[in-house]
PDB file of N, CA and C in Angstrom:
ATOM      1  N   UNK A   1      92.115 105.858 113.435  1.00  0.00           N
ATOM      2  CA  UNK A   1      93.224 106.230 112.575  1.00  0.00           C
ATOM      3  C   UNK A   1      94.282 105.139 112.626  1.00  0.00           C
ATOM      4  N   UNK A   2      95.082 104.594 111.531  1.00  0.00           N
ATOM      5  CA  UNK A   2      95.910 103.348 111.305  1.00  0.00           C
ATOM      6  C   UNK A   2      97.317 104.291 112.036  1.00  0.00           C
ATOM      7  N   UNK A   3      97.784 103.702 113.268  1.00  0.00           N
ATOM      8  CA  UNK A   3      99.221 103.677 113.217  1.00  0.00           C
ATOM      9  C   UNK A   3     100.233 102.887 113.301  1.00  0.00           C
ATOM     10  N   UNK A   4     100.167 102.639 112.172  1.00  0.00           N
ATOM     11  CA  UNK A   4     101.220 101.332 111.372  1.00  0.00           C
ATOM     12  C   UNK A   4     102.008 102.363 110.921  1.00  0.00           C
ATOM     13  N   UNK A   5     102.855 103.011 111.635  1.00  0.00           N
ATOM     14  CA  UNK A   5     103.275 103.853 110.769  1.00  0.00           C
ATOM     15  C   UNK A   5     104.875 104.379 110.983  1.00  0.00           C
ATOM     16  N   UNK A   6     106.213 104.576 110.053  1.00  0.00           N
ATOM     17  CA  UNK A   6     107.605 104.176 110.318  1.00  0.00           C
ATOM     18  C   UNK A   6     107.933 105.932 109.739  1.00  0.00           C
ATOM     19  N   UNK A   7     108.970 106.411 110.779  1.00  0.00           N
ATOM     20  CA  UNK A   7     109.099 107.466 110.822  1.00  0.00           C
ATOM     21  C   UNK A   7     110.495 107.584 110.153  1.00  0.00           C
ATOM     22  N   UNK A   8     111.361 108.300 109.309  1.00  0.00           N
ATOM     23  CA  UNK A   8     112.549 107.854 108.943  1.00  0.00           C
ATOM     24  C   UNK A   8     113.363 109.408 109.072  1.00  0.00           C
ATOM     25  N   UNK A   9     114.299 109.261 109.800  1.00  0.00           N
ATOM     26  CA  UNK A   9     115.185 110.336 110.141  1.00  0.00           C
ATOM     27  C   UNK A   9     116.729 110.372 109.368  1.00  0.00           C
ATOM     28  N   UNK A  10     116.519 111.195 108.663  1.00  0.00           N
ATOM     29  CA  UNK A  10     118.658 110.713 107.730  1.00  0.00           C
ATOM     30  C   UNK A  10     119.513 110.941 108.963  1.00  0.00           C
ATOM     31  N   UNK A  11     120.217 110.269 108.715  1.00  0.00           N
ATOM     32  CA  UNK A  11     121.271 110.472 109.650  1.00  0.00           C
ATOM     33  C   UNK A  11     122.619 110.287 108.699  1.00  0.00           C
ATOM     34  N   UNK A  12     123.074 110.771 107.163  1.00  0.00           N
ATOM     35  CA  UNK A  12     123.807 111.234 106.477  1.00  0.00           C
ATOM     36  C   UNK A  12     124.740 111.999 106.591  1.00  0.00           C
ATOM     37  N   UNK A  13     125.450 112.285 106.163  1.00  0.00           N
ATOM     38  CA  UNK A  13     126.619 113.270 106.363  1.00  0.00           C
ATOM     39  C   UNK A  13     126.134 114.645 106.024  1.00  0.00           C
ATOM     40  N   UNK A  14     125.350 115.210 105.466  1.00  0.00           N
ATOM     41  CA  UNK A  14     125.026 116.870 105.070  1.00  0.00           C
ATOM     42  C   UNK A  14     123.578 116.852 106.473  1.00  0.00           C
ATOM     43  N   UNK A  15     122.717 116.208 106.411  1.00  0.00           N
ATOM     44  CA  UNK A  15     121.833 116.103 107.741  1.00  0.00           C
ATOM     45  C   UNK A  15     122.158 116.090 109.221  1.00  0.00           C
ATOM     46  N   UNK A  16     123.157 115.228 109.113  1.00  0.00           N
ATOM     47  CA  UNK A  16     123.839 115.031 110.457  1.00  0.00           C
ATOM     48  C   UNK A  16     124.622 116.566 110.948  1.00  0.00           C
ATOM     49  N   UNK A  17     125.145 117.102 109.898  1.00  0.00           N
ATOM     50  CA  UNK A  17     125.920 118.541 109.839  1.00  0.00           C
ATOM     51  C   UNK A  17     124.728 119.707 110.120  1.00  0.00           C
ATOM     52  N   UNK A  18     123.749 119.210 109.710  1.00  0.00           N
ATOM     53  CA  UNK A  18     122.535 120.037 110.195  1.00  0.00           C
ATOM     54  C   UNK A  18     121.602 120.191 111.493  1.00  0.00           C
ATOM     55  N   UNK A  19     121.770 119.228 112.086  1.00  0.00           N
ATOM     56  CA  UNK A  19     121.310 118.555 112.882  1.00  0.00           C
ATOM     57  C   UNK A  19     120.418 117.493 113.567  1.00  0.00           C
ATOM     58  N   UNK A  20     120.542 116.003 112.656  1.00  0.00           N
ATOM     59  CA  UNK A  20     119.606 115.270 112.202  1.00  0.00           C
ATOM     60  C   UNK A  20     119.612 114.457 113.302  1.00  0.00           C
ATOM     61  N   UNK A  21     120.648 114.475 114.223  1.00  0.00           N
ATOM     62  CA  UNK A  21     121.339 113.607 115.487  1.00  0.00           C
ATOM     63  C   UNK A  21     120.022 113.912 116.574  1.00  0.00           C
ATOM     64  N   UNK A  22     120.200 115.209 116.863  1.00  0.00           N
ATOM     65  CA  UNK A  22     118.712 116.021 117.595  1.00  0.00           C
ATOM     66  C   UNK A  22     117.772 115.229 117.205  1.00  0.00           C
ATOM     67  N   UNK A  23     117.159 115.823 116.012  1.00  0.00           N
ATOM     68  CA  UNK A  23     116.070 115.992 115.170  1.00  0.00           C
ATOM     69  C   UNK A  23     115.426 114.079 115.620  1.00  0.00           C
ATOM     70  N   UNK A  24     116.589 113.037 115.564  1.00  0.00           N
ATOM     71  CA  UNK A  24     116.069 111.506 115.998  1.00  0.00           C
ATOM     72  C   UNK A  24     115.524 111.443 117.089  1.00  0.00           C
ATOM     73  N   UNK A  25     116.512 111.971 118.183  1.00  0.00           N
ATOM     74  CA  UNK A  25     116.491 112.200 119.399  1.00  0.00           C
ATOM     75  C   UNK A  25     115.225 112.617 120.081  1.00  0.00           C
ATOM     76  N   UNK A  26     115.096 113.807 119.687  1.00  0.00           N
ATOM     77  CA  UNK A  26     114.069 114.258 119.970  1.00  0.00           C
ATOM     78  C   UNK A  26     111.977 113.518 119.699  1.00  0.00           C
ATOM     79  N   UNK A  27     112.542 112.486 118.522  1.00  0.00           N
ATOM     80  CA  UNK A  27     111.470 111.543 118.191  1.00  0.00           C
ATOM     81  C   UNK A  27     111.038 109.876 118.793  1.00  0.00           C
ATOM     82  N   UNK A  28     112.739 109.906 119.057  1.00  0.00           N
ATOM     83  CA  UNK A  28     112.748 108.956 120.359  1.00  0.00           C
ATOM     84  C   UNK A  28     111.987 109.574 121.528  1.00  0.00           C
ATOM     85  N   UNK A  29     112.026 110.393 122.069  1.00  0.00           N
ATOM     86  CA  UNK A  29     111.985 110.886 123.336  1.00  0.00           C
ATOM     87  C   UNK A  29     110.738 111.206 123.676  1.00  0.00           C
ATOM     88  N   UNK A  30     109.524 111.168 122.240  1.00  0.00           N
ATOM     89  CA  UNK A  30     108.461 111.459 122.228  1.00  0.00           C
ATOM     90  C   UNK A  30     107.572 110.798 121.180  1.00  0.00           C
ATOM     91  N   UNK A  31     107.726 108.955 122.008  1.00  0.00           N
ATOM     92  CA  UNK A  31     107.169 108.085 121.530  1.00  0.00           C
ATOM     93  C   UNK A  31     105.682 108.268 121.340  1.00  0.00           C
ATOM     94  N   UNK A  32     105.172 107.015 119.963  1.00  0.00           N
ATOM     95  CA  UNK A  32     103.944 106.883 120.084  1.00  0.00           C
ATOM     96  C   UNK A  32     103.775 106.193 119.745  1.00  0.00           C
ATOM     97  N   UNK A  33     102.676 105.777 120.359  1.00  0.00           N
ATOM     98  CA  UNK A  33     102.340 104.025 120.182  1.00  0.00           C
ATOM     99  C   UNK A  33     102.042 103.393 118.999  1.00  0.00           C
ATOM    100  N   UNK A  34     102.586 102.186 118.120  1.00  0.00           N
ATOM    101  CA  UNK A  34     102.515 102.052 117.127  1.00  0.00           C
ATOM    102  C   UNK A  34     103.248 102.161 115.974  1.00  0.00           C
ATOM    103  N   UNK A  35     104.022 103.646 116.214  1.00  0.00           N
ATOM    104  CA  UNK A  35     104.873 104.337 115.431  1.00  0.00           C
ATOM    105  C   UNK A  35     106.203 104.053 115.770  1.00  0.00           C
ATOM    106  N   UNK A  36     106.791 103.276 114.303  1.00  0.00           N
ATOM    107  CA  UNK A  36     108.374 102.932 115.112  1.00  0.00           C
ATOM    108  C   UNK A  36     109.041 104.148 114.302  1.00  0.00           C
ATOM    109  N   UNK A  37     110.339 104.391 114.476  1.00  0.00           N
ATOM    110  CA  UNK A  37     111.302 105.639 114.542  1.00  0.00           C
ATOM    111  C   UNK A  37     112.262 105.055 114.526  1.00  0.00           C
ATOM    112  N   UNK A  38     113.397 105.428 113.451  1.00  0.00           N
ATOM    113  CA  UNK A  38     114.137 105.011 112.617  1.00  0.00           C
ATOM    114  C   UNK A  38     114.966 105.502 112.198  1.00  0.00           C
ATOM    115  N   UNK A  39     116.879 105.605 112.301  1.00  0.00           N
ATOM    116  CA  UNK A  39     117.366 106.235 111.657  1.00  0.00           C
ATOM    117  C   UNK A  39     117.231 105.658 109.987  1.00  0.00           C
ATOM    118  N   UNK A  40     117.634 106.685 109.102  1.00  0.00           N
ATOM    119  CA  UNK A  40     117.818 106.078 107.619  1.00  0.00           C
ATOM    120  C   UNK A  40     119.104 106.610 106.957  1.00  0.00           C
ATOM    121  N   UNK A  41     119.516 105.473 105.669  1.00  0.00           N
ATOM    122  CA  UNK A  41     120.415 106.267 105.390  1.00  0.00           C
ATOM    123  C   UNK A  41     120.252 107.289 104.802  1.00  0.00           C
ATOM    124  N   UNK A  42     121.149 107.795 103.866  1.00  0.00           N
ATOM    125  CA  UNK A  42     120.714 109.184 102.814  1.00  0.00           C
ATOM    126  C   UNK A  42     119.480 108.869 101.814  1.00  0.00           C
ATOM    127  N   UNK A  43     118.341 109.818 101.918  1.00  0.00           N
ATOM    128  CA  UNK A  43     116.882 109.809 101.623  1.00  0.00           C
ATOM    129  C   UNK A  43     117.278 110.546 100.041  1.00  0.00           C
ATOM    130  N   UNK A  44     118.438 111.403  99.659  1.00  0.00           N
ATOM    131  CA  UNK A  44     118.542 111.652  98.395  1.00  0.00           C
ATOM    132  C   UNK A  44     118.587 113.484  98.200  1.00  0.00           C
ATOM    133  N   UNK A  45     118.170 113.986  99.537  1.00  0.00           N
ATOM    134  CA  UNK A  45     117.180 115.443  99.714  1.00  0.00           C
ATOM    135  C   UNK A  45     118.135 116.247 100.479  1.00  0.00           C
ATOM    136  N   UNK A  46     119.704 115.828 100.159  1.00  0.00           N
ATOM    137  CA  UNK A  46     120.866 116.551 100.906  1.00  0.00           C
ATOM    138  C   UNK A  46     120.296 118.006 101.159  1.00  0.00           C
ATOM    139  N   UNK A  47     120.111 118.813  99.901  1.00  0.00           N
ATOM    140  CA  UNK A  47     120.303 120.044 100.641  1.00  0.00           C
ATOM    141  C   UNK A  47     119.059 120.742 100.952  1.00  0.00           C
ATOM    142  N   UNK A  48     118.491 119.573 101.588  1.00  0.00           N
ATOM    143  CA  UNK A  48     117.171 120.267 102.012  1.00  0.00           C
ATOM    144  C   UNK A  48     116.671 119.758 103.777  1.00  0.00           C
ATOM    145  N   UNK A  49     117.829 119.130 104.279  1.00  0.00           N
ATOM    146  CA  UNK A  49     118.205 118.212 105.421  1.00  0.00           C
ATOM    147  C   UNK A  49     118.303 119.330 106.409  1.00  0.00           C
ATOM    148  N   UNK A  50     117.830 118.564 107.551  1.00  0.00           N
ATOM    149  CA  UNK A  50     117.192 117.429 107.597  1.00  0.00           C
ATOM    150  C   UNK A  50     116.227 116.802 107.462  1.00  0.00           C
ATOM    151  N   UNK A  51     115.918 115.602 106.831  1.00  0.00           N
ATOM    152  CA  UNK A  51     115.019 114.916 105.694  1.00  0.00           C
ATOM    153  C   UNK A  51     114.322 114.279 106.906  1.00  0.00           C
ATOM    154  N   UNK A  52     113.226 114.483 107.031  1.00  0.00           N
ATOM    155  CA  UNK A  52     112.085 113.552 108.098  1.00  0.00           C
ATOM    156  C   UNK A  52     110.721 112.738 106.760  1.00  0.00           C
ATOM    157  N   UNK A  53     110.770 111.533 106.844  1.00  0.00           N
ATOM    158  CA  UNK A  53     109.925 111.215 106.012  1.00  0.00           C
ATOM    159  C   UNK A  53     108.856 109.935 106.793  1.00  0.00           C
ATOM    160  N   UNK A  54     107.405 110.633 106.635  1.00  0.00           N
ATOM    161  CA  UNK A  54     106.712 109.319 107.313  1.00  0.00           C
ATOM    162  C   UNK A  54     105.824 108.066 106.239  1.00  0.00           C
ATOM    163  N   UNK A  55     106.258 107.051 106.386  1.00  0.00           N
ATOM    164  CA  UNK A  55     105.715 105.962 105.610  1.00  0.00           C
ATOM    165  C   UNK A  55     104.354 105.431 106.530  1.00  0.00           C
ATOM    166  N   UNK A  56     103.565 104.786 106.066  1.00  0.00           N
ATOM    167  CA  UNK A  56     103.721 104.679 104.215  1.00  0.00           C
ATOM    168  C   UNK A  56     102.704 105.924 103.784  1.00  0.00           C
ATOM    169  N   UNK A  57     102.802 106.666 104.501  1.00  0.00           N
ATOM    170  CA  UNK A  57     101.876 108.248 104.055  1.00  0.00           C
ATOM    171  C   UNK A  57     103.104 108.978 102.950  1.00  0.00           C
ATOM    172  N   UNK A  58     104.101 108.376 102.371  1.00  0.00           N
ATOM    173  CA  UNK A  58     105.322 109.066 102.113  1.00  0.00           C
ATOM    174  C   UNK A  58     105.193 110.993 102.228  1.00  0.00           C
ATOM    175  N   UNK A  59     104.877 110.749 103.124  1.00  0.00           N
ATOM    176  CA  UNK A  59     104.811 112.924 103.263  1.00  0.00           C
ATOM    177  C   UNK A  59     106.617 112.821 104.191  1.00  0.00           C
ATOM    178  N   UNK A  60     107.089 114.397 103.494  1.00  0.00           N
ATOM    179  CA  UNK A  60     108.460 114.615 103.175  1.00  0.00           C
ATOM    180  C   UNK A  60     108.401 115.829 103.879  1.00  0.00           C
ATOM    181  N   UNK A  61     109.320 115.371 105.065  1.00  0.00           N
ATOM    182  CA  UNK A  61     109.684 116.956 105.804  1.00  0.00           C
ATOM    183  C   UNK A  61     111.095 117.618 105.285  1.00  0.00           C
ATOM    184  N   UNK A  62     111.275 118.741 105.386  1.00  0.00           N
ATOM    185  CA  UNK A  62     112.305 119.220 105.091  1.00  0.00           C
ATOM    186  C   UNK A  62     112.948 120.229 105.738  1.00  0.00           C
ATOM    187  N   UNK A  63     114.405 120.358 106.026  1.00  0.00           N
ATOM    188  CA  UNK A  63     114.794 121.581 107.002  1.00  0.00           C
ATOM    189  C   UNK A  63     114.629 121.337 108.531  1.00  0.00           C
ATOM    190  N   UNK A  64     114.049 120.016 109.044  1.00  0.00           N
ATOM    191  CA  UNK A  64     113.546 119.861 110.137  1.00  0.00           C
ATOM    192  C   UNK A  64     114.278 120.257 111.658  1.00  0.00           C
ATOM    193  N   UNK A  65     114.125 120.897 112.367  1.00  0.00           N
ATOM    194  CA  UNK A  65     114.913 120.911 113.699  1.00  0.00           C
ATOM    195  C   UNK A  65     114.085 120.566 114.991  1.00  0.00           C
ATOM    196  N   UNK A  66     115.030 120.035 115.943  1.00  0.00           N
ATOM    197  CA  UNK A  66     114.242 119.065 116.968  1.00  0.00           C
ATOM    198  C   UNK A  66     113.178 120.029 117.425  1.00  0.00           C
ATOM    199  N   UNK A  67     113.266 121.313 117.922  1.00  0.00           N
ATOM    200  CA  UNK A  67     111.948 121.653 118.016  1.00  0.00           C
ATOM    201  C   UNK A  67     110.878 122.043 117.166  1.00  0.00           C
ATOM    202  N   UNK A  68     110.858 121.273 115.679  1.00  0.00           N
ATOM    203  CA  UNK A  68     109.876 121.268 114.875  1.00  0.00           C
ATOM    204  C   UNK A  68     108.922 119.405 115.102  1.00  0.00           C
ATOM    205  N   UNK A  69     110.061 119.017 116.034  1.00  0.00           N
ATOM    206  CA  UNK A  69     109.458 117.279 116.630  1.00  0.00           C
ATOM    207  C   UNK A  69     108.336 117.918 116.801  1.00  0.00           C
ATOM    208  N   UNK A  70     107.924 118.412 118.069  1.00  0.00           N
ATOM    209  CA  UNK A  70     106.959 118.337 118.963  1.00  0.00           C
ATOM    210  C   UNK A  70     105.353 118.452 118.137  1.00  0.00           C
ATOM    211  N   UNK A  71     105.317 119.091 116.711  1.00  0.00           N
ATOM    212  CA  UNK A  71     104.433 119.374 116.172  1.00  0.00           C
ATOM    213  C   UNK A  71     103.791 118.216 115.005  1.00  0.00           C
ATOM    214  N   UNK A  72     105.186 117.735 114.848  1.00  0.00           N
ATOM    215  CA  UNK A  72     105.037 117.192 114.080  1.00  0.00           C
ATOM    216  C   UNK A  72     104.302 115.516 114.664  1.00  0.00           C
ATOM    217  N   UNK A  73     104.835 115.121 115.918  1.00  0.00           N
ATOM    218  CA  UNK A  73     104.354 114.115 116.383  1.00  0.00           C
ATOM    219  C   UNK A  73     102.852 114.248 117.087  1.00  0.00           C
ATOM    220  N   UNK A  74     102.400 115.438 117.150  1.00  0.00           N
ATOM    221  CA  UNK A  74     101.182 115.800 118.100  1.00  0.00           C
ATOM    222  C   UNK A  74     100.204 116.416 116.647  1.00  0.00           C
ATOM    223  N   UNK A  75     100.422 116.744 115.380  1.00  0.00           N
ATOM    224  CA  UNK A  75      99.354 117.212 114.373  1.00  0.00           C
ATOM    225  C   UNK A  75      99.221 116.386 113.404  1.00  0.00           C
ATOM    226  N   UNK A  76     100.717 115.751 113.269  1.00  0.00           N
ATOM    227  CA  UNK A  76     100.959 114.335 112.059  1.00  0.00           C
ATOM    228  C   UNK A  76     100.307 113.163 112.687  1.00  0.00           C
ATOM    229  N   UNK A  77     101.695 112.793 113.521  1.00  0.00           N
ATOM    230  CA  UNK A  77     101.465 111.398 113.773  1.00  0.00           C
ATOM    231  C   UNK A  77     100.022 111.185 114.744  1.00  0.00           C
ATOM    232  N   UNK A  78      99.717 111.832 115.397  1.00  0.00           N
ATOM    233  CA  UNK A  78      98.718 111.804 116.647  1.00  0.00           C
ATOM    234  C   UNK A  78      97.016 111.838 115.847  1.00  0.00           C
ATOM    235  N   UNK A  79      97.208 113.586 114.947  1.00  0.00           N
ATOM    236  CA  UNK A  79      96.051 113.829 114.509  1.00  0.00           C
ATOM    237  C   UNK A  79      95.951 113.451 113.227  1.00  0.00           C
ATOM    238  N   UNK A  80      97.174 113.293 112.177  1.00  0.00           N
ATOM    239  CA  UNK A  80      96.650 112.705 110.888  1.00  0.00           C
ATOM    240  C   UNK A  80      96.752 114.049 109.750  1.00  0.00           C
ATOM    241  N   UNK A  81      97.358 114.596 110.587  1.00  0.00           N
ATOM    242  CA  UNK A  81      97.668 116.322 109.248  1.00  0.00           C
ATOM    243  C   UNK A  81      98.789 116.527 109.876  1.00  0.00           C
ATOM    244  N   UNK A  82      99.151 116.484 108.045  1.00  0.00           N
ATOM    245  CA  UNK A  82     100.622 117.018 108.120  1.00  0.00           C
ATOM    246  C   UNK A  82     101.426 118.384 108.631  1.00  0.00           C
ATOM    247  N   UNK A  83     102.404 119.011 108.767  1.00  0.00           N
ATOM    248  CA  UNK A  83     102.880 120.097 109.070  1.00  0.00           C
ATOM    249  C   UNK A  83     102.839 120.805 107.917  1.00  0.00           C
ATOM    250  N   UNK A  84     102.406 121.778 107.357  1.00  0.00           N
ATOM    251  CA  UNK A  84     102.166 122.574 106.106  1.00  0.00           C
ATOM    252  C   UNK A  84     103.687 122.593 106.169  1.00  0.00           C
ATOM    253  N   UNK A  85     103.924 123.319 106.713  1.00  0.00           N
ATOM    254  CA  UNK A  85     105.222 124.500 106.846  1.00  0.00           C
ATOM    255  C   UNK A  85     106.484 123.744 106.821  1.00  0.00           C
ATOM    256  N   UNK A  86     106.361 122.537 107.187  1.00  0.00           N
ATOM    257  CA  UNK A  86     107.713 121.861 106.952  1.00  0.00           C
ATOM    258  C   UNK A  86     107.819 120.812 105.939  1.00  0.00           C
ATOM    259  N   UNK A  87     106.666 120.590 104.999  1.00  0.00           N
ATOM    260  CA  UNK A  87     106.340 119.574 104.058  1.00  0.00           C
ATOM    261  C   UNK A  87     107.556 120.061 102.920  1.00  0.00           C
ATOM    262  N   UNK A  88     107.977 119.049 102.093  1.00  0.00           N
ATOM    263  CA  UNK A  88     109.418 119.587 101.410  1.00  0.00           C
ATOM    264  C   UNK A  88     108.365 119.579  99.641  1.00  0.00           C
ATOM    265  N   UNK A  89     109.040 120.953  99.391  1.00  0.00           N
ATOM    266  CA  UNK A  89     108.046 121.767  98.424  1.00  0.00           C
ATOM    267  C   UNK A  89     108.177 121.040  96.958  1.00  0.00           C
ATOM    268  N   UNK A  90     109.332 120.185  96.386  1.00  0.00           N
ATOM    269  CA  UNK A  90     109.194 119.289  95.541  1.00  0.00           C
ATOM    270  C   UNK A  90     108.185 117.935  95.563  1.00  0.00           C
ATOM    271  N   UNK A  91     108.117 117.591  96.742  1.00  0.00           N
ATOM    272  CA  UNK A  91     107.620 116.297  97.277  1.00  0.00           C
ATOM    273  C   UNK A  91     106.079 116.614  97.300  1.00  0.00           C
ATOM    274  N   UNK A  92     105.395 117.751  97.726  1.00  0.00           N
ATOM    275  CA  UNK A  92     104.441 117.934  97.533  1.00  0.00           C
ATOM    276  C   UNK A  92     103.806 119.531  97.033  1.00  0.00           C
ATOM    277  N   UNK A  93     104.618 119.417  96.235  1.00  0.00           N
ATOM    278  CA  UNK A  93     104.014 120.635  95.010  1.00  0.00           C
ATOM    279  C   UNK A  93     103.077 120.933  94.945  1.00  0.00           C
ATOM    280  N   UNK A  94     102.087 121.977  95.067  1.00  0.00           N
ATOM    281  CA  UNK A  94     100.669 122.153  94.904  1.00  0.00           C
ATOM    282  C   UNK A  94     100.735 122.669  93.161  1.00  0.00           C
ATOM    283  N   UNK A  95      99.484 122.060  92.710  1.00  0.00           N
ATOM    284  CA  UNK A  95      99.741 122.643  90.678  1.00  0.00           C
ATOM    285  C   UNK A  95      98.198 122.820  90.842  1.00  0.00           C
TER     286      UNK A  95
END
């Protein structure tokens, strides 16, 4: 599995109010090899923050809180499937 892969955390003013400060933190703290981790600025997805987005897979988390990290780095980044449940529902619309 390729992990070339850049993790992007908002750290914005409506995210940060949400708790996007954690939400980094917590992705720092539970490195993986390969995978760099990144604050960003505003991703555009204010009220759906905090905005977790992984490149270049562009899959779009939404609502994220630090203890939604742990899943996300051990089913995403580790195994290669995304988090259903936190995928942001514009970004990947099922039709």
């Amino acid at each position: 599995m390729d992990s070339s892969r850049e993790v992007l955390v908002c750290q914005h003013v409506n995210c940060l109010g949400n708790g996007s400060a954690e939400v980094l933190k917590a992705f720092q703290s539970n490195p993986v090899p390969g995978i760099t981790v990144n604050a960003s600025e505003c991703q555009g997805q204010c009220n759906m923050g905090p905005t977790v987005r992984v490149l270049p897979d562009e899959t779009w988390y939404c609502r994220v809180k630090s203890e939604d990290v742990s899943a996300i780095v051990e089913q995403h980044l580790k195994q290669g499937r995304p988090v259903e449940r936190l995928l942001h529902p514009r970004m990947h619309a099922k039709f």
